[in-house]
Protein backbone atom coordinates (compact mmCIF):
# COMPACT_ATOMS: atom_id res chain seq x y z
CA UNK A 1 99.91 34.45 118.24
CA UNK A 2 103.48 32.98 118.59
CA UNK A 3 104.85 30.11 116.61
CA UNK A 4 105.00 28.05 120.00
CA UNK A 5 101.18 28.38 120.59
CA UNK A 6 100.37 27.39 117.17
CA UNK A 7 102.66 24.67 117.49
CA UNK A 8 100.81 23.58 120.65
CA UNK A 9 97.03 23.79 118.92
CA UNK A 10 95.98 19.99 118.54
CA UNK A 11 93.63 19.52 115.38
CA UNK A 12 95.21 22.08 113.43
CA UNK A 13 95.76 20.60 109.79
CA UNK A 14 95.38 23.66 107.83
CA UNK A 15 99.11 23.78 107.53
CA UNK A 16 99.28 20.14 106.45
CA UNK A 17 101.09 20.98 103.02
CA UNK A 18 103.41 23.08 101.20
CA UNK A 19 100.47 24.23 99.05
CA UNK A 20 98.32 25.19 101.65
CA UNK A 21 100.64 27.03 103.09
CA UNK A 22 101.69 28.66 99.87
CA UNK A 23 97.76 29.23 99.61
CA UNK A 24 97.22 30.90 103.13
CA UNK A 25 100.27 33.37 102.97
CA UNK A 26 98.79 34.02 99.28
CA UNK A 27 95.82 35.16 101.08
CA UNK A 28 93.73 32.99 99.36
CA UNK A 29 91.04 30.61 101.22
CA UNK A 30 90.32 27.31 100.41
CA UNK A 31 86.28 25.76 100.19
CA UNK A 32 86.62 24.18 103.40
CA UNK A 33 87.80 27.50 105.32
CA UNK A 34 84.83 29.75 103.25
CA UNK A 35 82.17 26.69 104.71
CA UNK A 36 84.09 27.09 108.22
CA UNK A 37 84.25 31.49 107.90
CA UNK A 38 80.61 31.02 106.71
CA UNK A 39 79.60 29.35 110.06
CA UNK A 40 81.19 30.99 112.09
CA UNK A 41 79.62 34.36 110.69
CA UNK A 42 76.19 33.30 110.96
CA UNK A 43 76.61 32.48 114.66
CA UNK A 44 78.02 35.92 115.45
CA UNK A 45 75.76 37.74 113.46
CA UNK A 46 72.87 36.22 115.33
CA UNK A 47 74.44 36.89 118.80
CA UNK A 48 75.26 40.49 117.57
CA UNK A 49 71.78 41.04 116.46
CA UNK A 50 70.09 39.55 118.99
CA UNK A 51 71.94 42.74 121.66
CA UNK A 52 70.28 45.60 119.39
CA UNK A 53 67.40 43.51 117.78
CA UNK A 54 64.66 43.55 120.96
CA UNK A 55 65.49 47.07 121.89
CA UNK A 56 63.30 48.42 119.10
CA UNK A 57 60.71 45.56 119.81
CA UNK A 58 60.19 46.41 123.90
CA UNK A 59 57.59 49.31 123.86
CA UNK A 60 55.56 46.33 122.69
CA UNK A 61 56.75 44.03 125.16
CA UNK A 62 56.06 45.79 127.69
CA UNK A 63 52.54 47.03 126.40
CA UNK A 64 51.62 42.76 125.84
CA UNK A 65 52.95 41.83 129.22
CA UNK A 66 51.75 45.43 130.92
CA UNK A 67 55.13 45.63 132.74
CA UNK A 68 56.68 48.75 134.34
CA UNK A 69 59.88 50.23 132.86
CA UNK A 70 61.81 49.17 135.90
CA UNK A 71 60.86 45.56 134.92
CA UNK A 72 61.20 45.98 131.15
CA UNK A 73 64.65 47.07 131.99
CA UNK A 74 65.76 43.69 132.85
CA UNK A 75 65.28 42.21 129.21
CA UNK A 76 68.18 44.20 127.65
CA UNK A 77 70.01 44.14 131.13
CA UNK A 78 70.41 40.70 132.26
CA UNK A 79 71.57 39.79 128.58
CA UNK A 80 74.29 42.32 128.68
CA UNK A 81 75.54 41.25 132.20
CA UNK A 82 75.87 37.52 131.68
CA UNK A 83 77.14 37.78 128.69
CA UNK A 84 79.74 40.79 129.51
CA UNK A 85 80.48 38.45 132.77
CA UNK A 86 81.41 34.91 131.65
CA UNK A 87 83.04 35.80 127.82
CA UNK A 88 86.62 35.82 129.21
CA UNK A 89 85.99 32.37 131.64
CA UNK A 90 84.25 30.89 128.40
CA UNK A 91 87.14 31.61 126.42
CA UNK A 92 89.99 30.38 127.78
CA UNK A 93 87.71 27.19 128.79
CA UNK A 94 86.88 26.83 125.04
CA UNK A 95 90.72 26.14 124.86
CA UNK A 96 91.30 23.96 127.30
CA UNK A 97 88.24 21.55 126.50
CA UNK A 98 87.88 21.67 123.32
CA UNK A 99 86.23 24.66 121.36
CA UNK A 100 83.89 23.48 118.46
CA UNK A 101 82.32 21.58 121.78
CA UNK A 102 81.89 24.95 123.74
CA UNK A 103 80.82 26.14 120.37
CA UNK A 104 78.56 24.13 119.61
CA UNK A 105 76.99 24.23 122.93
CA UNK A 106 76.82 27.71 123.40
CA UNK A 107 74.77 27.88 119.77
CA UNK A 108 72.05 25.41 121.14
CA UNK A 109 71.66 27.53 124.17
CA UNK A 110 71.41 30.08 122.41
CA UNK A 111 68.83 28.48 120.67
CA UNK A 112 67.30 27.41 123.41
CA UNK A 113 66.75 30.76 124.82
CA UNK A 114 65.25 32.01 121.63
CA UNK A 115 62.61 29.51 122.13
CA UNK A 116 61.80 30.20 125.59
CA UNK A 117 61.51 33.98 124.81
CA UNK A 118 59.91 33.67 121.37
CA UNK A 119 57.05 32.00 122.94
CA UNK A 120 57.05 33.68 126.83
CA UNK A 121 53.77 34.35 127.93
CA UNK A 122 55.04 36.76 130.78
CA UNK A 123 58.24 38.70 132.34
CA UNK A 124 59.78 36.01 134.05
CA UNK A 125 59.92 33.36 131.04
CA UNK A 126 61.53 36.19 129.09
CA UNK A 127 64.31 36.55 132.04
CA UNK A 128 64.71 33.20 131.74
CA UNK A 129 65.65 32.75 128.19
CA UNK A 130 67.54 35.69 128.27
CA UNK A 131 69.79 34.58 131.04
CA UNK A 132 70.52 31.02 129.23
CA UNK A 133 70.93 33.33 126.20
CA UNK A 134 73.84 35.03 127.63
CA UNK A 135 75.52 32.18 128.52
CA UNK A 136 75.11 30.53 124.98
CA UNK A 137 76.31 34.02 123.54
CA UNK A 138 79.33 33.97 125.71
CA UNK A 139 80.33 30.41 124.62
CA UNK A 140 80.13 31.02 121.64
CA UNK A 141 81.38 34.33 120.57
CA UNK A 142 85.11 33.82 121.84
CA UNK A 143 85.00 30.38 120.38
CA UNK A 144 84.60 31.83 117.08
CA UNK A 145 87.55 33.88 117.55
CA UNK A 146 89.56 30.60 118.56
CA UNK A 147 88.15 28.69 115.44
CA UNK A 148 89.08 31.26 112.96
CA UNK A 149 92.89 30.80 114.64
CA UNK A 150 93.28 27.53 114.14
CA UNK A 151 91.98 27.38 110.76
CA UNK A 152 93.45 30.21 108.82
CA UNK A 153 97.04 31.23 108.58
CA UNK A 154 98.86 33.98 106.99
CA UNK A 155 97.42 36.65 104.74
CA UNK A 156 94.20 34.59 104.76
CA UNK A 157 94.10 34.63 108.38
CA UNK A 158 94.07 38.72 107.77
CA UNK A 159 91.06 38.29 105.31
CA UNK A 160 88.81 36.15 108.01
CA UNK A 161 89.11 38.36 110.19
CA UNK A 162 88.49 41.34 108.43
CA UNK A 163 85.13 39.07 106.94
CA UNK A 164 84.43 38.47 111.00
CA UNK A 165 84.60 42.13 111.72
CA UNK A 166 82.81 43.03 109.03
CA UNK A 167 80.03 40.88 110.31
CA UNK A 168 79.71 42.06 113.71
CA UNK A 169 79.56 45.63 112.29
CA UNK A 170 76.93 44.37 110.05
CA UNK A 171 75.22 42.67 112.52
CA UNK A 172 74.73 45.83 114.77
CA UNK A 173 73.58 47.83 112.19
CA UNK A 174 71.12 45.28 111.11
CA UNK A 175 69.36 44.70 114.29
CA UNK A 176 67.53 47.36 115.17
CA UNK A 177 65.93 47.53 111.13
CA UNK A 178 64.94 43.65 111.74
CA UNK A 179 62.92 44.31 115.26
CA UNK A 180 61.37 47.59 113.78
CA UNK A 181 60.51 45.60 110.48
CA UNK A 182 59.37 42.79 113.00
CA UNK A 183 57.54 44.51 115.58
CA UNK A 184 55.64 47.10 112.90
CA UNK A 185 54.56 44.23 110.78
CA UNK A 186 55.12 40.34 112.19
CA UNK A 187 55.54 40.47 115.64
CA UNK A 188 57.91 40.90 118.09
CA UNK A 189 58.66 37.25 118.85
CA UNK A 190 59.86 36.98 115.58
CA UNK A 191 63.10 39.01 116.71
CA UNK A 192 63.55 35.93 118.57
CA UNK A 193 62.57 33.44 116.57
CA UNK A 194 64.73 34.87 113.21
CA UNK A 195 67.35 32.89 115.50
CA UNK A 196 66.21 29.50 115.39
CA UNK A 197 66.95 28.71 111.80
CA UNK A 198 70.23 30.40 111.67
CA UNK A 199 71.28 28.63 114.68
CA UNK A 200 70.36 25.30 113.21
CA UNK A 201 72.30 25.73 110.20
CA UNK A 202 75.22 27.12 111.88
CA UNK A 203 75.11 23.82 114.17
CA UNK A 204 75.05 21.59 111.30
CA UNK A 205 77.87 23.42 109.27
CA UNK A 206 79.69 23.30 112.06
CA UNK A 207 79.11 19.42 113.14
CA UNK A 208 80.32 18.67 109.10
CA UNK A 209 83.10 21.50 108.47
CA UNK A 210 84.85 21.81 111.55
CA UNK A 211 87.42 20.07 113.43
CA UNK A 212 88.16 19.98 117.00
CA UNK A 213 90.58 21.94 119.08
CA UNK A 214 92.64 22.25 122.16
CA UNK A 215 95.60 24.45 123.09
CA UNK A 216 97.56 22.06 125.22
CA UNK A 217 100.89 22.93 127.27
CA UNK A 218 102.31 21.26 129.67
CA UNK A 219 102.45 23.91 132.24
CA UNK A 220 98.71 25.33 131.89
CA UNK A 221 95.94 24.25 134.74
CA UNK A 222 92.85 25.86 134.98
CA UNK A 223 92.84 28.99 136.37
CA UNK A 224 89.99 28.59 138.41
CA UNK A 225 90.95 31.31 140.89
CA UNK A 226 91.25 33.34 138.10
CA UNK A 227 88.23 32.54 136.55
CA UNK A 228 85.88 33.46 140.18
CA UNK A 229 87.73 36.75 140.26
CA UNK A 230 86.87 38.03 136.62
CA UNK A 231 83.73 36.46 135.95
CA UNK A 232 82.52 38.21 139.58
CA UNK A 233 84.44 41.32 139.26
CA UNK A 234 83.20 41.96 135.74
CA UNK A 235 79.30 41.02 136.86
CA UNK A 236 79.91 43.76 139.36
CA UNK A 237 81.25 46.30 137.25
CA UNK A 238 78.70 45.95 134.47
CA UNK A 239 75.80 45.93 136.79
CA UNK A 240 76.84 48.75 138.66
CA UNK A 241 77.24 50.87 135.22
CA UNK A 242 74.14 49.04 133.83
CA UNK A 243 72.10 50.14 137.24
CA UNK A 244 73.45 53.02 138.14
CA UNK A 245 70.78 55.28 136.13
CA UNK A 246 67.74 53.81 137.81
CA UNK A 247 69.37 53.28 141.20
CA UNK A 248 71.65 56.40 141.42
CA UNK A 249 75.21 56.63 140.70
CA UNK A 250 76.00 58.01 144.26
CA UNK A 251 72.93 57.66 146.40
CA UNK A 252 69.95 55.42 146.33
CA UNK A 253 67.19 57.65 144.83
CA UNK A 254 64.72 54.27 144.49
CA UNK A 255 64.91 50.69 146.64
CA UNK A 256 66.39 47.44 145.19
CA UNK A 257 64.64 44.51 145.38
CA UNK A 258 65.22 40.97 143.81
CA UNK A 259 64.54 37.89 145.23
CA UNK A 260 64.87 38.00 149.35
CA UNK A 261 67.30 40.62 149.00
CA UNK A 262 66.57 45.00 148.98
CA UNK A 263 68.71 47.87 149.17
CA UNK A 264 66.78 50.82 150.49
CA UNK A 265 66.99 54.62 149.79
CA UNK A 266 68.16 55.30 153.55
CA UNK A 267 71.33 53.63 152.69
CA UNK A 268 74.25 56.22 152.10
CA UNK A 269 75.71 54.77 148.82
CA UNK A 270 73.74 53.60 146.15
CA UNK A 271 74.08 49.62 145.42
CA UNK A 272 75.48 50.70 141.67
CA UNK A 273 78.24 52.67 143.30
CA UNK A 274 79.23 49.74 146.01
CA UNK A 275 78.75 47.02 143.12
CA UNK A 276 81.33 49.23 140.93
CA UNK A 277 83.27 49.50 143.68
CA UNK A 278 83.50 46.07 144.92
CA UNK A 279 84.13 44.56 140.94
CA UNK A 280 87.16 47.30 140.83
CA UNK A 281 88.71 45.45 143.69
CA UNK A 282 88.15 42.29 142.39
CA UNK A 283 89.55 42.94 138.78
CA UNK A 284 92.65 44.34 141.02
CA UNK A 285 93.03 41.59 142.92
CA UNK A 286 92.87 39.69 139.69
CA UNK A 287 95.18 41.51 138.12
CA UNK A 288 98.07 40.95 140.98
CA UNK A 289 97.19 37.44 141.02
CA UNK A 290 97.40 36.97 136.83
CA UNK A 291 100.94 38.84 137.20
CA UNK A 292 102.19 37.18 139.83
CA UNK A 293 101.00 33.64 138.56
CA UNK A 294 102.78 34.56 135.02
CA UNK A 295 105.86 34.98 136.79
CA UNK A 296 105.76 31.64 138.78
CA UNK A 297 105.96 30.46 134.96
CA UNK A 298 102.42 29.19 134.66
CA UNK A 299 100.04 30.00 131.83
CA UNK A 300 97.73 32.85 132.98
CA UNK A 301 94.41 33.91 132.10
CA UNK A 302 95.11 37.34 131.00
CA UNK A 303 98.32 38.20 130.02
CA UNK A 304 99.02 41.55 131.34
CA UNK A 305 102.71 42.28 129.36
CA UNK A 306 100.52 42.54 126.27
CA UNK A 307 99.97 45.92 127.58
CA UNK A 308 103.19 47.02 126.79
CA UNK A 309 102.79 46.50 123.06
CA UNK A 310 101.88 49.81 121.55
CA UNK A 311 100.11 47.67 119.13
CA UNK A 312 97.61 46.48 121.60
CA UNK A 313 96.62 49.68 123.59
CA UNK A 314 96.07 51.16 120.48
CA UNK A 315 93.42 48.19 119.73
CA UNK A 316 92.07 48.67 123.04
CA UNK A 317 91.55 52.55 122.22
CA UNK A 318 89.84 51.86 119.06
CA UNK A 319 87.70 49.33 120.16
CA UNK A 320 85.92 52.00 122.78
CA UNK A 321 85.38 54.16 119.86
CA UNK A 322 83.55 51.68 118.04
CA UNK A 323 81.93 50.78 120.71
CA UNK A 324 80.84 54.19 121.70
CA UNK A 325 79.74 54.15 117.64
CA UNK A 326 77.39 51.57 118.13
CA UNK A 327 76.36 52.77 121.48
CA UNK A 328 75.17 56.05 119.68
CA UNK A 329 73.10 54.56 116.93
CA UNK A 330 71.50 51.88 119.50
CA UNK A 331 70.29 55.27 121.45
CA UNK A 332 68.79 56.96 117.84
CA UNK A 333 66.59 53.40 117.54
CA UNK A 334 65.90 53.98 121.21
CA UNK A 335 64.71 57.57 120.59
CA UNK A 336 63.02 56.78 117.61
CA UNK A 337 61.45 53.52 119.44
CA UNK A 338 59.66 56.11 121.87
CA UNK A 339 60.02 54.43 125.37
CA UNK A 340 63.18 52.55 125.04
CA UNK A 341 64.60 52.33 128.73
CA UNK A 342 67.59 53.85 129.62
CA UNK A 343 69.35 50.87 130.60
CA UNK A 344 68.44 50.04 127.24
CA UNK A 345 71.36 52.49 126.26
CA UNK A 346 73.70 52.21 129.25
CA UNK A 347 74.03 48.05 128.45
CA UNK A 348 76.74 48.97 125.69
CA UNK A 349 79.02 49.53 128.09
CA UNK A 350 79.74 46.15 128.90
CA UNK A 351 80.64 45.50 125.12
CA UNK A 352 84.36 47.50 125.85
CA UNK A 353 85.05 45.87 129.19
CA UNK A 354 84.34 42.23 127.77
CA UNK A 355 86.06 42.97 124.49
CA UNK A 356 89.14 44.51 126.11
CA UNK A 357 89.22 41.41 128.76
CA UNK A 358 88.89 38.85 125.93
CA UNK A 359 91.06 40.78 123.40
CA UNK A 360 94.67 39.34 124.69
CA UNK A 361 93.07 35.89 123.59
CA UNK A 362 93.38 37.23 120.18
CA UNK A 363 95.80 35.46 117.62
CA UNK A 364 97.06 38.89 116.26
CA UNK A 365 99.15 38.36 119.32
């Protein structure tokens, strides 16, 4: 992040004194920063775990709610896709409204949904929390990304975010051992309900500990052109790739249905392969509109020149090998879950398209 934008962050008082900046470019961290770095973990461990924690747990869900595949499909799907859609449109709004509010938020729904699908009785409660899951998961996970800007500086900055990264690593690892030890010995709910209390504490540590935020300048508006082209380009995408296994990648081999709408095998393309299609034109359309908005001078939602920072297409490399890392061992807990569906394995895709969207937002920048 430049010294303008951090000159621009309202709220920021870490920098207050010539000790504490003495202390942040020492890379030590103060109390207040280990409470704050201690929040913010918790939260994204919980959203981290809750992506790999169920898939171990569903060959029992589906058994207790006698479900077909197809339909168990939808609990790891419709997690991935709304919260692989909105992270990027969550993110920049956490900065323009304030982000321990879009923070906070998106930990009660988050909480919320963990309720609603701890104690579902049937398929369509479970879609239900899962969908206001993904919205409270992509609240919150860029926010804590924002947080951790605006509270750390210097070397210290360097050491929260190598504590946040070790987390989410953590966290992924972690997941599928808590729904095994769950489902083999609890219950499955419980891979749900392991949420509640973390989520609570993280809300109160973070209604004590941490201070609001905004990144204000004078020439930013909200991108709200911007924000309809990702959010539905990025929905398309990932539920083409998400899809495409049970639907066929290049022609229907089963019919569609949801709601009043079906796509039918004597269509010529499969709905995956026109859904991927259509999101491909809408990220290109957004990406001609972010340049060309940039160059009127105006703050834009993604800022393409980043790409021409070796620095940053290197990150973007090595985040889709550790995604592809996690992806892997996600598939061994599927395998050794006997009956884990395949979309199951194909959700980890959205991980690198969100992560590479939201990554500009990144204060290494």
């Amino acid at each position: 992040m430049s010294r303008e934008r951090q000159g621009k962050e309202s709220g920021q008082n870490w920098e207050g004194s010539a000790s504490q900046a003495a202390q942040a470019e020492s890379g030590k961290i103060q109390p207040k920063q280990l409470l704050i770095l201690l929040v913010l973990s918790l939260s994204l461990a919980i959203i981290v775990i809750d992506a790999t924690i169920v898939i171990v747990a569903l060959p029992q869900i589906q058994k207790d709610f006698s479900i077909s595949l197809k339909d168990l499909e939808w609990i790891t799907s419709l997690y991935a896709l709304i919260f692989g859609s909105f992270l990027l449109s969550w993110g920049k709004l956490s900065d323009e409204f304030g982000r321990r509010l879009i923070f906070m938020a998106g930990i009660s729904a988050f909480i919320v949904g963990s309720i609603i699908d701890g104690f579902s009785l049937n398929l369509s409660q479970m879609l239900i929390g899962r969908v206001i899951q993904g919205f409270g998961a992509a609240m919150a996970s860029p926010s804590t990304l924002s947080i951790l800007t605006t509270t750390f500086t210097g070397k210290s900055r360097n050491v929260a975010f190598g504590i946040w990264g070790a987390t989410a690593g953590a966290a992924a690892v972690l997941g599928p051992v808590l729904g095994g030890y769950f489902t083999t010995y609890i219950s499955w709910r419980w891979a749900f309900f392991i949420n509640i209390p973390i989520g609570i504490a993280a809300l109160v540590g973070a209604a004590f500990v941490i201070r609001e935020t905004r990144f204000k300048d004078p020439k930013y508006t909200t991108d709200y052109n911007g924000l309809i082209l990702i959010t539905i380009g990025l929905a398309s995408v990932l539920f083409g790739l998400i899809e495409a296994q049970t639907y066929g990648w290049l022609v229907p081999n089963q019919e569609f249905s949801a709601g009043g709408f079906s796509w039918s095998t004597s269509n010529p393309l499969s709905l995956p392969l026109v859904s991927i299609i259509s999101g491909i034109v809408l990220l290109g359309l957004f990406t001609f509109y972010e340049i060309g908005r940039a160059r009127k001078g105006r703050v834009p939602l993604f800022d393409f020149s980043l790409l021409k920072y070796k620095g940053f297409r290197y990150g973007l490399f090595t985040l889709r090998w550790a995604s592809l890392g996690q992806s892997s061992s996600s598939q061994y807990s599927c395998r050794r879950s006997k009956g884990c569906p395949r979309s199951a394995q194909a959700s980890h895709s959205y991980r690198w398209l969100s992560q590479c969207s939201f990554s500009p937002q990144s204060p290494v920048f």
